[in-house]
N, C-alpha and C. Protein backbone atom coordinates (compact mmCIF):
# COMPACT_ATOMS: atom_id res chain seq x y z
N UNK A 1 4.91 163.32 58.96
CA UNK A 1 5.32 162.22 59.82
C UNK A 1 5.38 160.91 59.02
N UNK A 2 4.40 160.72 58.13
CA UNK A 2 4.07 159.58 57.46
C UNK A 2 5.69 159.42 56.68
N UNK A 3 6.57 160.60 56.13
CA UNK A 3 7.50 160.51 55.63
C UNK A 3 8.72 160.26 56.18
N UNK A 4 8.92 160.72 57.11
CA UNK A 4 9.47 160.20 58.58
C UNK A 4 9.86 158.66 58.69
N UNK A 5 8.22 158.36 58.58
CA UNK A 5 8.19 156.76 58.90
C UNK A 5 8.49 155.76 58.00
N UNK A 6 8.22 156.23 56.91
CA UNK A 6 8.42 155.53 55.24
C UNK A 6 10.24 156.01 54.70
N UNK A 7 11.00 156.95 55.16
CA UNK A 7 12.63 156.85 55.56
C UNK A 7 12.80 155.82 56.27
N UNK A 8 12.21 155.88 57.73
CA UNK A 8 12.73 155.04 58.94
C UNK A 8 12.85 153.41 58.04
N UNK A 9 11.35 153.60 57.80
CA UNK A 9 11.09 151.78 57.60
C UNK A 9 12.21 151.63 56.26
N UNK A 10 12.28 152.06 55.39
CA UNK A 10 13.40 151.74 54.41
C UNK A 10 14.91 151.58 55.11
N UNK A 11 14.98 152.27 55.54
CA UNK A 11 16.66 152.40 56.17
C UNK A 11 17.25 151.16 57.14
N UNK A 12 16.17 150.66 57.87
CA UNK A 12 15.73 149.13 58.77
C UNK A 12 15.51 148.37 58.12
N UNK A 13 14.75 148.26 56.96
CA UNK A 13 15.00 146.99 56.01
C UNK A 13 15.86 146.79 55.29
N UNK A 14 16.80 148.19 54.99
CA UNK A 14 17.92 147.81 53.69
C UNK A 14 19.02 147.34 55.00
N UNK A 15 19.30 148.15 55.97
CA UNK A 15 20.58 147.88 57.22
C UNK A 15 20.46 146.79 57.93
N UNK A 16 19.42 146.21 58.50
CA UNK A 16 19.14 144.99 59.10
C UNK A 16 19.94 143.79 58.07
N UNK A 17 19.48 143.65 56.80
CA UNK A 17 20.15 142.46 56.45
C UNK A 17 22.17 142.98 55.60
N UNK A 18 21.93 143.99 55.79
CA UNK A 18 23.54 144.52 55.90
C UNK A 18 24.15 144.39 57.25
N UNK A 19 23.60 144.10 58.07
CA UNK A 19 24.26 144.52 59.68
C UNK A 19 24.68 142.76 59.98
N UNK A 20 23.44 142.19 59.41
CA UNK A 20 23.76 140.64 59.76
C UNK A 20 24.95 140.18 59.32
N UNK A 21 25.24 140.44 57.81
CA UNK A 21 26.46 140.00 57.59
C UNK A 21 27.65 140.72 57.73
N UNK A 22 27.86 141.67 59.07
CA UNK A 22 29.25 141.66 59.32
C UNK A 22 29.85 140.45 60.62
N UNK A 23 30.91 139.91 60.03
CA UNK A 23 31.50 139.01 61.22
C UNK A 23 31.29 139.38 62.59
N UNK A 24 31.21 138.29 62.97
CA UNK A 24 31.15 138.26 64.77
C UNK A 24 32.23 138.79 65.46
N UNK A 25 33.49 138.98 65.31
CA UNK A 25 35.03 139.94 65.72
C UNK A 25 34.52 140.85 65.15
N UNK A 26 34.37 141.11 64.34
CA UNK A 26 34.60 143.12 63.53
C UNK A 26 33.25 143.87 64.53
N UNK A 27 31.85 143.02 64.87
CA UNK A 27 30.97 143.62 64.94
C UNK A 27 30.88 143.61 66.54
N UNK A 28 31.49 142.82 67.26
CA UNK A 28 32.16 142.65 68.91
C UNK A 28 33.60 143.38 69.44
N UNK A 29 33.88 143.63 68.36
CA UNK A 29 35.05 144.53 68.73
C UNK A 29 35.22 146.22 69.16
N UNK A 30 35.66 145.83 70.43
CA UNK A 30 35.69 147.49 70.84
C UNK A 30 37.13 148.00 70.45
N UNK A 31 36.94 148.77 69.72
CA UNK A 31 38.09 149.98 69.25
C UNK A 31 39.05 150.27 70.34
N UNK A 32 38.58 150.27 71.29
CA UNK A 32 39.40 150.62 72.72
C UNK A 32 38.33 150.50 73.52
N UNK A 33 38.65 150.40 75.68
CA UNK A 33 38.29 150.26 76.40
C UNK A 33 36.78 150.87 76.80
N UNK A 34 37.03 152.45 76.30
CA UNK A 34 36.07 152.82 76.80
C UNK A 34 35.07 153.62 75.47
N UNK A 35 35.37 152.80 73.84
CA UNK A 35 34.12 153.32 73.08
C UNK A 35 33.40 151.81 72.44
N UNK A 36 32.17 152.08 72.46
CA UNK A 36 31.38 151.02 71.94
C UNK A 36 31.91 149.95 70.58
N UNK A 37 31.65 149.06 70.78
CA UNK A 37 32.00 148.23 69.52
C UNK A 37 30.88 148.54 68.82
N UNK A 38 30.19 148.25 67.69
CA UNK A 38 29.49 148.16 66.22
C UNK A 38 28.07 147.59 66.93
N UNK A 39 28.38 146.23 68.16
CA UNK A 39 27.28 146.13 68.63
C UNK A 39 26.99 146.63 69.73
N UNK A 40 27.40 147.48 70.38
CA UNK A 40 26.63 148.30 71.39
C UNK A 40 26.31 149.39 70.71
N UNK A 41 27.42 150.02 69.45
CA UNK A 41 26.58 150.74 68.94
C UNK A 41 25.27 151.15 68.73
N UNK A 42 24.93 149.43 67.73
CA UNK A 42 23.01 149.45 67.65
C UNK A 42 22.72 148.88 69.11
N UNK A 43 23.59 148.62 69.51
CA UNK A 43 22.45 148.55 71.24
C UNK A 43 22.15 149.98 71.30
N UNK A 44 22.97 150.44 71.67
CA UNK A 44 22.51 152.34 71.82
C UNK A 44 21.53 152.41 71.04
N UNK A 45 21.11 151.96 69.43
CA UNK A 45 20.19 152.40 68.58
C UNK A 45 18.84 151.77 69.61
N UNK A 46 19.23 151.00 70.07
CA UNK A 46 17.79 149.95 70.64
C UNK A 46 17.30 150.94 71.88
N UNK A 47 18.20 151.33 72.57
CA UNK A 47 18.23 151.93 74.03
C UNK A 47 17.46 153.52 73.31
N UNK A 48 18.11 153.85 72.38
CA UNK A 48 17.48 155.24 72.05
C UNK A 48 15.87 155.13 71.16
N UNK A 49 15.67 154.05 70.31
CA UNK A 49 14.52 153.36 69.86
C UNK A 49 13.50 153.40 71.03
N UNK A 50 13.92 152.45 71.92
CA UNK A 50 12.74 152.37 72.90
C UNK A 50 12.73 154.03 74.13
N UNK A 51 13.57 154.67 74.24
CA UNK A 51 13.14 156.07 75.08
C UNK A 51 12.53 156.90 73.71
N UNK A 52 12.85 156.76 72.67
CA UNK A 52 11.81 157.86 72.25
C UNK A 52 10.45 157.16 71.52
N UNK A 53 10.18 155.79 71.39
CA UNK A 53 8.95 155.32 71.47
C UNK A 53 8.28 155.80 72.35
N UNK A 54 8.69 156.01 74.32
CA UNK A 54 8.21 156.16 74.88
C UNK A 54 7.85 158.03 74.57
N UNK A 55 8.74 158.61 74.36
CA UNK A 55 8.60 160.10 74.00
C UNK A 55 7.16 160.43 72.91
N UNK A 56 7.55 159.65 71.75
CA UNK A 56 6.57 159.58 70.76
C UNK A 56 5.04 159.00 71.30
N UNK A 57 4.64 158.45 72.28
CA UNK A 57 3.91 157.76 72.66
C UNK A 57 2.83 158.95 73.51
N UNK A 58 3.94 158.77 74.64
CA UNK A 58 2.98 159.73 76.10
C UNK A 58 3.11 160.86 75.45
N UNK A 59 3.82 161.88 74.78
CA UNK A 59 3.69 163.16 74.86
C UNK A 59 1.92 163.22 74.03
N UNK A 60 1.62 162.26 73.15
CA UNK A 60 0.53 162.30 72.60
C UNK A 60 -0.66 162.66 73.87
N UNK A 61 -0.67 161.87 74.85
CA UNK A 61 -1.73 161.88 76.01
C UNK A 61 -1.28 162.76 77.53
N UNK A 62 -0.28 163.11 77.81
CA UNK A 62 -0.20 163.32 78.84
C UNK A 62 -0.65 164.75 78.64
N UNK A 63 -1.01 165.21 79.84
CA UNK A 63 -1.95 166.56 79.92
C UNK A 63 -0.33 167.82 79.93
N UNK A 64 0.44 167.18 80.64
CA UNK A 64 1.78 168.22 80.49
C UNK A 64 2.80 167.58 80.06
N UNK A 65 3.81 168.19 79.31
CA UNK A 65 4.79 167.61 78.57
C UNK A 65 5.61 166.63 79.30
N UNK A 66 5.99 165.10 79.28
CA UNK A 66 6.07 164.15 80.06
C UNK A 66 8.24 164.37 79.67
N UNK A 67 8.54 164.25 80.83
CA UNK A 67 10.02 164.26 81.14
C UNK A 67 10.79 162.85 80.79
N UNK A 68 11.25 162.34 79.77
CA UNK A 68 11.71 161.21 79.44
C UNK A 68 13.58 161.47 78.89
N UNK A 69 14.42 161.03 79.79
CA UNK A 69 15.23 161.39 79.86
C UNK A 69 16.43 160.15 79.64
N UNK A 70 17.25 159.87 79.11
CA UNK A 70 18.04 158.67 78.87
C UNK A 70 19.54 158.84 78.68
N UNK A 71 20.27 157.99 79.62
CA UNK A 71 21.29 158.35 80.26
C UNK A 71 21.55 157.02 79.20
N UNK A 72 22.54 157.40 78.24
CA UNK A 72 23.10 156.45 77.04
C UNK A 72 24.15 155.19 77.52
N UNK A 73 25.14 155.81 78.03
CA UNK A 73 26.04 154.98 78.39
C UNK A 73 25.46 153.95 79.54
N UNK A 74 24.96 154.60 80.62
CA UNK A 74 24.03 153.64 81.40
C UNK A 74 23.37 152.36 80.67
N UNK A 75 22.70 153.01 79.94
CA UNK A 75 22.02 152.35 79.25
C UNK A 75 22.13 151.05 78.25
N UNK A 76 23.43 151.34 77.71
CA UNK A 76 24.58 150.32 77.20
C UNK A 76 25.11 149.43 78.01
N UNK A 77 25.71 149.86 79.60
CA UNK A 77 26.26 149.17 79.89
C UNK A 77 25.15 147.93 80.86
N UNK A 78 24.06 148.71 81.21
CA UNK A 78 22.83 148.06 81.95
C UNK A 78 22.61 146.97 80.95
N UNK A 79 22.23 146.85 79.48
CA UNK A 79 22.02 145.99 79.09
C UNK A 79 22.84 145.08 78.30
N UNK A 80 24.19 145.30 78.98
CA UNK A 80 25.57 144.30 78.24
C UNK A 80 25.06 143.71 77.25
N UNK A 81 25.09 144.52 76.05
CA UNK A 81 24.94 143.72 74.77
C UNK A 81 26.00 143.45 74.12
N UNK A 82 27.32 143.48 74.28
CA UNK A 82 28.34 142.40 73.70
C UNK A 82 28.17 140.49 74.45
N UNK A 83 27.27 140.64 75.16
CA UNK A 83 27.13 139.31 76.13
C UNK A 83 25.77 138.69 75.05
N UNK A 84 25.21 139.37 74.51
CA UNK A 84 23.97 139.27 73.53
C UNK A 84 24.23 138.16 72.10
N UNK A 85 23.48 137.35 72.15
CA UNK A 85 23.32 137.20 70.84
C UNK A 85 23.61 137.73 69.66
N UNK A 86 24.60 138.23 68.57
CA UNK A 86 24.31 139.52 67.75
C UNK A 86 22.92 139.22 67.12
N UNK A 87 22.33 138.13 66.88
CA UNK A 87 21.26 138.15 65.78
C UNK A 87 20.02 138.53 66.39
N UNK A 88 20.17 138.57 67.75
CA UNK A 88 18.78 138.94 68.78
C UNK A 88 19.10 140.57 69.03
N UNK A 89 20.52 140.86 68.85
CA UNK A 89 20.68 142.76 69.10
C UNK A 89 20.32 143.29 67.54
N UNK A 90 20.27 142.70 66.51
CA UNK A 90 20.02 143.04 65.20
C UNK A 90 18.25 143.05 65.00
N UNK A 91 17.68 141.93 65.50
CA UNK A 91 16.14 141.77 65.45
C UNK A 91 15.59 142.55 66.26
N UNK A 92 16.20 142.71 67.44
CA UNK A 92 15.51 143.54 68.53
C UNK A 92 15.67 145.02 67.94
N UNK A 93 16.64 145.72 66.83
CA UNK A 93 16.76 147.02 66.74
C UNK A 93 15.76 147.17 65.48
N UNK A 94 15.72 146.06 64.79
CA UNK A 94 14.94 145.78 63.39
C UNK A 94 13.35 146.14 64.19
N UNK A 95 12.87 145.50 65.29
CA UNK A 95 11.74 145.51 65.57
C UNK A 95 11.05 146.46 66.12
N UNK A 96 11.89 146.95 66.96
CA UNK A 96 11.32 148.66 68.16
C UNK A 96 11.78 149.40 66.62
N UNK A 97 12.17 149.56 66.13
CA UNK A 97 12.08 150.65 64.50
C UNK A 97 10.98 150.89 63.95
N UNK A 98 10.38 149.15 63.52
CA UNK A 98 9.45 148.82 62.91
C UNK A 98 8.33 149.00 63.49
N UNK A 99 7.90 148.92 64.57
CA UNK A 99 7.09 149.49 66.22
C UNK A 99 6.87 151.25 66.07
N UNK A 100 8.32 151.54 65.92
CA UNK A 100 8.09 153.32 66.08
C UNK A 100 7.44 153.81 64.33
N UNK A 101 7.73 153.29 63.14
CA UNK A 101 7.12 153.79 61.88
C UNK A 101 5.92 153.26 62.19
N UNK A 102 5.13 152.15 62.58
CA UNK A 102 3.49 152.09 62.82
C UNK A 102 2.86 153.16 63.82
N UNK A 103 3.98 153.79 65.13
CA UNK A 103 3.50 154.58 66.02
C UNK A 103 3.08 155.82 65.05
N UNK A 104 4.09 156.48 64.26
CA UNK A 104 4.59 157.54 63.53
C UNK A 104 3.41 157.48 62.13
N UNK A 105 3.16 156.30 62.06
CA UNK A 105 2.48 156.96 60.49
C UNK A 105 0.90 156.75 60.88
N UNK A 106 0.50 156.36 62.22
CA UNK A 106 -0.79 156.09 62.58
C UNK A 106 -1.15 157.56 63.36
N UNK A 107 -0.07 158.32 63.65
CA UNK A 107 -0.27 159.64 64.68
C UNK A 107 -0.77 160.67 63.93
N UNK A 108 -2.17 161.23 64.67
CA UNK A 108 -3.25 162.24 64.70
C UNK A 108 -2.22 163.45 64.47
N UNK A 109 -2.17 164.03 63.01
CA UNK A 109 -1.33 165.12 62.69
C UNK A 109 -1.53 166.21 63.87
N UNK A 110 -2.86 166.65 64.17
CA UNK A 110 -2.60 167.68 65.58
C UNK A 110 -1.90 167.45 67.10
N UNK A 111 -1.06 165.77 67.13
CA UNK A 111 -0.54 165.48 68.03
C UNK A 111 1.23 166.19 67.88
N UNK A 112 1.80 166.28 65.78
CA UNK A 112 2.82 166.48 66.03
C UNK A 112 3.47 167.54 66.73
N UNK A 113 2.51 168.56 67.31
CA UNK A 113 3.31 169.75 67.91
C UNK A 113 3.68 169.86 69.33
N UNK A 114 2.86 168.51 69.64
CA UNK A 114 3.00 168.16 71.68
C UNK A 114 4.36 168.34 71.70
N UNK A 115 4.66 168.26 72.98
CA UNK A 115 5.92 168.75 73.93
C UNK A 115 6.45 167.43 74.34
N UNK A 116 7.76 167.02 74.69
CA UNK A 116 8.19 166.36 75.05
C UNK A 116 9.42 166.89 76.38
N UNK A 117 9.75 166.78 77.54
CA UNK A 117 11.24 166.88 77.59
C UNK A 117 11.95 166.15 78.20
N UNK A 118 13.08 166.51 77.11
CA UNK A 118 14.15 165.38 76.89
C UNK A 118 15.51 165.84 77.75
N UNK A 119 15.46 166.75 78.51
CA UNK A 119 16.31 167.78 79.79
C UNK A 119 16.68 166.57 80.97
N UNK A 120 18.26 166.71 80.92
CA UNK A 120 18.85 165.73 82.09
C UNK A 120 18.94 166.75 82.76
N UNK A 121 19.39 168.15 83.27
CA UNK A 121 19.83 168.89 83.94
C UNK A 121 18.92 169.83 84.33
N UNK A 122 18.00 170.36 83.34
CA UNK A 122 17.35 171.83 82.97
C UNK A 122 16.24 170.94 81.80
N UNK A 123 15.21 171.77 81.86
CA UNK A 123 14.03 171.43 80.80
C UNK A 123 14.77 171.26 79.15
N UNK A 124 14.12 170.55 78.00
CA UNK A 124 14.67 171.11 77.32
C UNK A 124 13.27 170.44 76.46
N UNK A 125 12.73 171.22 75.81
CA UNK A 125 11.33 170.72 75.20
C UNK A 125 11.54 170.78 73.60
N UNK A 126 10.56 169.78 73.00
CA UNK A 126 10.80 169.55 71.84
C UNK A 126 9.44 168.72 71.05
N UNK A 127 9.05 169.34 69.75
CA UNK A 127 7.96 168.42 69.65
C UNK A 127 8.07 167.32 68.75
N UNK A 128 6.78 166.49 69.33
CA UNK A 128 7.08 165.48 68.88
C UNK A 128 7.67 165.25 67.57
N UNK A 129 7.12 165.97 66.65
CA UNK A 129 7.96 166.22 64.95
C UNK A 129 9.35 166.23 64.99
N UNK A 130 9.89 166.98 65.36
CA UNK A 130 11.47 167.50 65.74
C UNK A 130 11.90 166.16 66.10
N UNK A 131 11.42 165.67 67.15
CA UNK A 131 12.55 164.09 67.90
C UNK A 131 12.10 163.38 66.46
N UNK A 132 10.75 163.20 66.08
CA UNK A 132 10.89 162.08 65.03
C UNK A 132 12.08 162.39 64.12
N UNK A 133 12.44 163.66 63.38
CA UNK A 133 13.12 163.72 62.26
C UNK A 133 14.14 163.79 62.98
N UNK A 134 15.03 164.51 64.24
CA UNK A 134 16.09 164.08 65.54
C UNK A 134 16.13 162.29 65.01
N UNK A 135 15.57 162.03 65.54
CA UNK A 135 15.36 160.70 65.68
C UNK A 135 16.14 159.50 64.31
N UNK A 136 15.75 160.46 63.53
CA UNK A 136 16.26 159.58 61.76
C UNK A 136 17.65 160.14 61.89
N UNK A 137 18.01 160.98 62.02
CA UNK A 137 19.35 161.66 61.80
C UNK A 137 20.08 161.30 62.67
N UNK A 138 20.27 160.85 63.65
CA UNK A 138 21.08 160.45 65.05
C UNK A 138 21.11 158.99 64.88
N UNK A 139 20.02 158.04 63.72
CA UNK A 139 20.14 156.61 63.34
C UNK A 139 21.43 156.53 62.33
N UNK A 140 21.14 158.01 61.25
CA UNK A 140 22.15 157.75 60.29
C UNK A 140 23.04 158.38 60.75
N UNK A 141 23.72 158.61 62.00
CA UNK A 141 24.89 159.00 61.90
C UNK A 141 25.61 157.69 62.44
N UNK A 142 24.93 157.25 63.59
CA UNK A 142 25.37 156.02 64.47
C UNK A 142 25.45 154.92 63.31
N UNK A 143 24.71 154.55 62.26
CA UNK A 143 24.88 153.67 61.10
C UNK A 143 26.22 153.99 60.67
N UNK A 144 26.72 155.48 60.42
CA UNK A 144 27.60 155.51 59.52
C UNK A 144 28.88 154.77 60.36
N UNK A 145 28.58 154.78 61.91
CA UNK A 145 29.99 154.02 62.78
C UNK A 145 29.84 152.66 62.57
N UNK A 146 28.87 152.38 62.27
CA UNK A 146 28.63 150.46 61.67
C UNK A 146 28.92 150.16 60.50
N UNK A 147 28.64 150.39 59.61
CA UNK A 147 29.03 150.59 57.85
C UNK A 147 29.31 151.94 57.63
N UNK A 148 30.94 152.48 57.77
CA UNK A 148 31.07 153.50 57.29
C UNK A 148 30.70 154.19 56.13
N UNK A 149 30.22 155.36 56.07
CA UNK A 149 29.96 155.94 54.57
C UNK A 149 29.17 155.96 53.77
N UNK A 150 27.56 155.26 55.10
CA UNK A 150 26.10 154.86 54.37
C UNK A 150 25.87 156.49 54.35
N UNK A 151 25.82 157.07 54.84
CA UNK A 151 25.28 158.45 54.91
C UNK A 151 25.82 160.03 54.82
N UNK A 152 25.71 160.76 54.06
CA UNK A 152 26.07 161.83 54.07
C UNK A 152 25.68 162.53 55.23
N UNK A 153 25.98 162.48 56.33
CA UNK A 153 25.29 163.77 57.41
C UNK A 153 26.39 163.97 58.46
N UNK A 154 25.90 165.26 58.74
CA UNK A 154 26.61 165.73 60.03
C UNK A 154 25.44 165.56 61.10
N UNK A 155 25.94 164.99 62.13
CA UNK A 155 25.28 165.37 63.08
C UNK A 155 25.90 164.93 64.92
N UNK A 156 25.32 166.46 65.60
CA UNK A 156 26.63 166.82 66.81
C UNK A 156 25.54 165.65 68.02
């Protein structure tokens, strides 16, 4: 986990001051009507930051695997972040990051195998380990739609 967290925290300190300097048009601009511009993008990063803080968090204590479930687009559009500041949607994604590597490298190794589920429809369980490293890989793919071509990965 500790390695997890020591990726995370590198990848938030090198992208944060890369993210600042793209222009205010390139980084507000939606491609079309109905896909995210660059900054709802990392809004999504913020919206998915803070549901699996909460994932990473309770599954540690709750006696049965706690149901935390996050409806993305909702979630984007609930917190209209093209209406945002960009430098407060950049700090705010810099900070719940920086929040989840102190959660992640302070966590009781016999916690990483708790249960989480992350099931909109049907259960779908996962432990906490899995969402953390989930968790890095679903940052670098959504990065690669902000600065194309930071990352080699696939991910569905």
């Amino acid at each position: 986990m500790k390695k997890i967290a020591s990726e995370l925290e590198e990848i938030v300190n090198t992208f944060s001051k890369q993210i600042v300097s793209i222009n205010e048009s390139d980084f507000s601009l939606k491609p079309n009507p109905s896909k995210w511009s660059k900054k709802e993008v990392l809004g999504h990063l913020i919206d998915s930051a803070e549901n699996n803080l909460r994932r990473f968090i309770c599954s540690q204590y709750e006696s049965q695997p706690p149901k935390i479930r996050y409806d993305q687009n909702f979630w984007v559009t609930a917190n209209n972040y093209l209406s945002a500041p960009s430098n407060e949607v950049i700090e705010n994604w810099k900070l719940i990051n920086l929040k989840i590597c102190r959660v992640l490298t302070q966590m009781d190794p016999q916690n990483y195998s708790k249960l989480c589920d992350t099931g909109k429809d049907a259960p779908n369980f996962h432990s906490i380990e899995w969402l953390a490293d989930d968790y890095v890989k679903h940052l670098k793919h959504h990065l690669n739609q902000i600065i194309a071509g930071s990352f080699d990965i696939v991910y569905s």
